[in-house]
Protein backbone atom coordinates (compact mmCIF):
# COMPACT_ATOMS: atom_id res chain seq x y z
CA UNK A 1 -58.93 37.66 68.28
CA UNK A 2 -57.33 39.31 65.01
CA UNK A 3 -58.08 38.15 61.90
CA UNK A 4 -56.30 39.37 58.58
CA UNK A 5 -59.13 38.57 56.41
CA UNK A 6 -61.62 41.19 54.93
CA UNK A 7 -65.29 40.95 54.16
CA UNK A 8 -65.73 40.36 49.99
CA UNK A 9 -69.76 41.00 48.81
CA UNK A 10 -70.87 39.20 46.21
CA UNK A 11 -69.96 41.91 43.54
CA UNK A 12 -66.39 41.66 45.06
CA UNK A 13 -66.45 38.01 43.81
CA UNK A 14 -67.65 38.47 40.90
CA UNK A 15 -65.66 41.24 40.40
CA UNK A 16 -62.92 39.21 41.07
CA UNK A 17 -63.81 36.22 38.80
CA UNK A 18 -64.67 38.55 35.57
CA UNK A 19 -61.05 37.92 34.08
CA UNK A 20 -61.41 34.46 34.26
CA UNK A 21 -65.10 33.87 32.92
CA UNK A 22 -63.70 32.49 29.29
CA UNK A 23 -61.99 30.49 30.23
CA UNK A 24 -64.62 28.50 32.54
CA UNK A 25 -67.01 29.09 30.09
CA UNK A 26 -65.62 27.81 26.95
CA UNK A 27 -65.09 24.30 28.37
CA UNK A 28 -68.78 23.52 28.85
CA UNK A 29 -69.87 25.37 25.62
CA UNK A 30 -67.61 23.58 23.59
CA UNK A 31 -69.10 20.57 24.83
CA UNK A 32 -72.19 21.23 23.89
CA UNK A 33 -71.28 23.19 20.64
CA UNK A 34 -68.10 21.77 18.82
CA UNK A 35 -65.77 24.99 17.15
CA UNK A 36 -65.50 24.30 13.50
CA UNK A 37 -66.64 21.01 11.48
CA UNK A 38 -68.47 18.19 13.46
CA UNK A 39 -65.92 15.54 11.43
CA UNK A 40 -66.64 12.35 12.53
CA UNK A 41 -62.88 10.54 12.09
CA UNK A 42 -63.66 8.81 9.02
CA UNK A 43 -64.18 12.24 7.68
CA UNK A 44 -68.17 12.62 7.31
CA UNK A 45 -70.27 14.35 9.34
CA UNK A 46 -70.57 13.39 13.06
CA UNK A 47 -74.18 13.78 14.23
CA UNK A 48 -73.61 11.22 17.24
CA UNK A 49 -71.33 11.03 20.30
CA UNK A 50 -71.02 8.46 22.99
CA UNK A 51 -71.26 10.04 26.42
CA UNK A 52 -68.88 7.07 28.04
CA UNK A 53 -66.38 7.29 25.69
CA UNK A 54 -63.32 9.25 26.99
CA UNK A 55 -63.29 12.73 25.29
CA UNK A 56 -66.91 12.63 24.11
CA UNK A 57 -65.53 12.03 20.65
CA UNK A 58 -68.10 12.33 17.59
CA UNK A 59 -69.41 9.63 15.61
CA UNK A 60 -71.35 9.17 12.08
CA UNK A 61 -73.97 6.40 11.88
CA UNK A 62 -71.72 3.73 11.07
CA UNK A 63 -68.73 4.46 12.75
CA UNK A 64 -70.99 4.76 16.24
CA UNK A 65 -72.37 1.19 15.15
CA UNK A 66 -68.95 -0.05 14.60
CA UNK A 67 -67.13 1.41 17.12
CA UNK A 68 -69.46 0.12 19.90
CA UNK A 69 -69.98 -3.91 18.74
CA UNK A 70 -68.27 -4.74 22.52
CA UNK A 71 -69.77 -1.81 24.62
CA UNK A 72 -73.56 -2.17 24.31
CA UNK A 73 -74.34 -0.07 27.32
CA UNK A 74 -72.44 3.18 26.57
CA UNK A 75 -74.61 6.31 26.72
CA UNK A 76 -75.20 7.72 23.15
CA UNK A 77 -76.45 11.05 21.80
CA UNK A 78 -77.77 12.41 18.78
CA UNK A 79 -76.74 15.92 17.99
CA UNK A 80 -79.19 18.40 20.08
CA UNK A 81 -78.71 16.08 22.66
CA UNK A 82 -81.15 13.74 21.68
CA UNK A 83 -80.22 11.03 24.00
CA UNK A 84 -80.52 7.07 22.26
CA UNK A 85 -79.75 3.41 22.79
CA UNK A 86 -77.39 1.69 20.97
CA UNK A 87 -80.79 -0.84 20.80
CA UNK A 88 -82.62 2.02 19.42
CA UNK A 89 -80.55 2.18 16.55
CA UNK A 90 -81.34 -1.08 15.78
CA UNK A 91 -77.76 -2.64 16.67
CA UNK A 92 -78.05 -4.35 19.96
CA UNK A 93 -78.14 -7.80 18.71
CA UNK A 94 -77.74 -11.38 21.64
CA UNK A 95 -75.99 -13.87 20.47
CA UNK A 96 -75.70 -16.83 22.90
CA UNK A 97 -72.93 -19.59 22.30
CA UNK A 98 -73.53 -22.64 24.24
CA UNK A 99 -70.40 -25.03 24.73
């Protein structure tokens, strides 16, 4: 049987994926590290960011308060990765309405 394809070591992979390391690096990096101000979009600084939120998008205090009356059960962060509860920061409040 002929084959057409050639043996590649490891270095040959790597080799091969050098050119392309930014640009698989930055992604997860910039996750973890935000490029330029951490601007929460009321304009002060966003120290907190909801992991279930689409885009990761960061918070201040209130606005992560605010923002998250309806979704008590998202996944929350302080910056460093600090993970919290919306309960935690002393928001998760039952109400019960009996008809």
């Amino acid at each position: 049987m002929n084959s057409s394809h050639t043996f590649q070591s490891q270095q040959d992979y790597i080799r091969d994926w050098i050119p392309y390391q930014d640009e698989h690096l930055d992604h997860p990096l910039a996750r973890e590290a935000p490029l330029g101000e951490r601007l929460c979009e009321c304009g002060r600084e966003g120290s907190w960011r909801c992991k279930s939120c689409l885009g990761e998008p960061l918070f201040c205090y209130d606005c992560i308060q605010r923002s998250h009356f309806r979704t008590p059960f998202h996944r929350v962060e302080r910056w460093g990765g600090v993970r919290d509860t919306l309960h935690h920061l002393g928001y998760l409040r039952q109400e019960y309405t009996y008809i």
